[in-house]
Protein backbone atom coordinates (compact mmCIF):
# COMPACT_ATOMS: atom_id res chain seq x y z
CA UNK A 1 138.01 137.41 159.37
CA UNK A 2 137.40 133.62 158.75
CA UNK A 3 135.89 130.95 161.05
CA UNK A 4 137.81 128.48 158.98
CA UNK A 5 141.53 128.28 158.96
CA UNK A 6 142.84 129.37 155.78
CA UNK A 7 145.15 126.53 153.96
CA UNK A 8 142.86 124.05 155.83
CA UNK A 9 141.04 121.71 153.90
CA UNK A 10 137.40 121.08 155.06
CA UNK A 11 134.47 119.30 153.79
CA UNK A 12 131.49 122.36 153.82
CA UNK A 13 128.64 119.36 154.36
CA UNK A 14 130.21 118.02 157.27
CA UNK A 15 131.17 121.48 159.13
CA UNK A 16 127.61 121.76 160.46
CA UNK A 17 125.59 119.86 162.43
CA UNK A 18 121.47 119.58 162.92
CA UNK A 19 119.38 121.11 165.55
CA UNK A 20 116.06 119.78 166.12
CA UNK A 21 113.71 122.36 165.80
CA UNK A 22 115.96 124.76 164.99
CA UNK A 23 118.40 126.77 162.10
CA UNK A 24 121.89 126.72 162.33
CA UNK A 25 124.23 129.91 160.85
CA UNK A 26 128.40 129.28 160.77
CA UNK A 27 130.30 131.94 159.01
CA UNK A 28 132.87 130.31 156.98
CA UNK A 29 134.58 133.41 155.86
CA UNK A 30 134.25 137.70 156.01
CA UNK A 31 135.27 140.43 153.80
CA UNK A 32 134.00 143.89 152.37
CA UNK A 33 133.75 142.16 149.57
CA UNK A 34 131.40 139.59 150.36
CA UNK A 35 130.97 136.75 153.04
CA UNK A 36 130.08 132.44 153.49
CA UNK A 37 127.74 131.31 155.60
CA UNK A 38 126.94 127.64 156.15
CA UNK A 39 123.30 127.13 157.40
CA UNK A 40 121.32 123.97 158.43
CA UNK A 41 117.75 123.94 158.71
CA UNK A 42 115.14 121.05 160.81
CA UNK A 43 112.42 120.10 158.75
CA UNK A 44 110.06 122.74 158.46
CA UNK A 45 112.24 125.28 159.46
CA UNK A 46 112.82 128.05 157.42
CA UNK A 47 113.79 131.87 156.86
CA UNK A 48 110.81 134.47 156.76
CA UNK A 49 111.04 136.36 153.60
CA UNK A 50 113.12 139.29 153.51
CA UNK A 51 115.14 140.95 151.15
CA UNK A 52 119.15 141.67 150.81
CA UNK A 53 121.17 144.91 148.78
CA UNK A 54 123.19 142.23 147.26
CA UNK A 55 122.88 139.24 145.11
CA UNK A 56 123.04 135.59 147.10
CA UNK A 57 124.04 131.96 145.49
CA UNK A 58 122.26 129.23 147.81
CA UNK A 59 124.16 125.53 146.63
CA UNK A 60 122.06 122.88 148.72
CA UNK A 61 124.36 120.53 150.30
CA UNK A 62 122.57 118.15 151.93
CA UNK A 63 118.40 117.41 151.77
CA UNK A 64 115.61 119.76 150.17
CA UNK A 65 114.57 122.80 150.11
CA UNK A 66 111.88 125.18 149.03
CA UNK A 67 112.82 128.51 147.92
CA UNK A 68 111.05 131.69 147.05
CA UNK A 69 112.13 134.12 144.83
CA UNK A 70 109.43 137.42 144.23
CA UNK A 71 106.68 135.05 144.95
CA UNK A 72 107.86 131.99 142.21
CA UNK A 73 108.55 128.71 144.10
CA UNK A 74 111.49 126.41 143.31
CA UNK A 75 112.09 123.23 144.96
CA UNK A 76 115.92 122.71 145.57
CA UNK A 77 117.76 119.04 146.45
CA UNK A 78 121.36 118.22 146.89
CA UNK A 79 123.60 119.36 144.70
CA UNK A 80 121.13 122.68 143.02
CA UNK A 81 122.30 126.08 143.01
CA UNK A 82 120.22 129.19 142.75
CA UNK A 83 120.65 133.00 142.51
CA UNK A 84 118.54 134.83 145.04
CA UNK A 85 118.78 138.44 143.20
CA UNK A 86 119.06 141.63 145.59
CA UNK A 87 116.24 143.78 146.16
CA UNK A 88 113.78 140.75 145.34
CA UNK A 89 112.12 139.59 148.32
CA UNK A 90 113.14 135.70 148.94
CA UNK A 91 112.37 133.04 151.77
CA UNK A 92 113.67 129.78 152.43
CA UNK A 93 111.64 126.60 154.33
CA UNK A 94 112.90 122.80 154.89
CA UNK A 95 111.13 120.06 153.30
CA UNK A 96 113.27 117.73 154.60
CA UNK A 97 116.10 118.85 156.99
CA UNK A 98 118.80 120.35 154.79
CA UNK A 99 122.18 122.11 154.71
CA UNK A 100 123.36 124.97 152.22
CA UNK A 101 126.29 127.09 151.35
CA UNK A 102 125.24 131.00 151.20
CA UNK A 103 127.87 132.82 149.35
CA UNK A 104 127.14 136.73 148.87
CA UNK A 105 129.45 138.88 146.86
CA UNK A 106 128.92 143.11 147.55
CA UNK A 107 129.01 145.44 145.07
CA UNK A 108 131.57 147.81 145.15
């Protein structure tokens, strides 16, 4: 299942708009295997920490972010990648309003 038509070419940054106030989720693609999820986030917005079965890749696309991992902080800007690791809890808040690419592969 895929939001996005295959064979399509699409800029990721540009596929999701801001919400004041608010968080934004757009599934880019589906599979057993794993799934894409665009988010955007309003300044000081952010996700409450929680924890996944599966290891997540968050590549910032637009603005800054503040990311923790098992309680370490990392401070992410356009253009950073990280590796949320599954069973570890994580959380995610806006510094500035920002947009990332959530890409999470399931073991088999």
């Amino acid at each position: 299942m895929a939001t996005f038509g295959k064979e399509k070419i699409f800029n990721l940054e540009n596929s999701i708009e801001y919400t004041d106030g608010g968080v934004i989720s757009k599934q880019v693609t589906k599979s057993k295997g794993g799934n894409l999820t665009l988010f955007s986030f309003d300044k000081e917005q952010g996700l409450s920490e929680h924890k996944t079965p599966f290891d997540a890749i968050v590549q910032i696309l637009d603005g800054e972010a503040e990311i923790t991992i098992g309680g370490n902080l990392h401070n992410l800007k356009k253009g950073d990648c990280i590796i949320m690791p599954a069973n570890i809890p994580h959380a995610l808040k806006a510094i500035e309003r920002f947009k990332m690419l959530l890409t999470m592969i399931k073991d088999e």
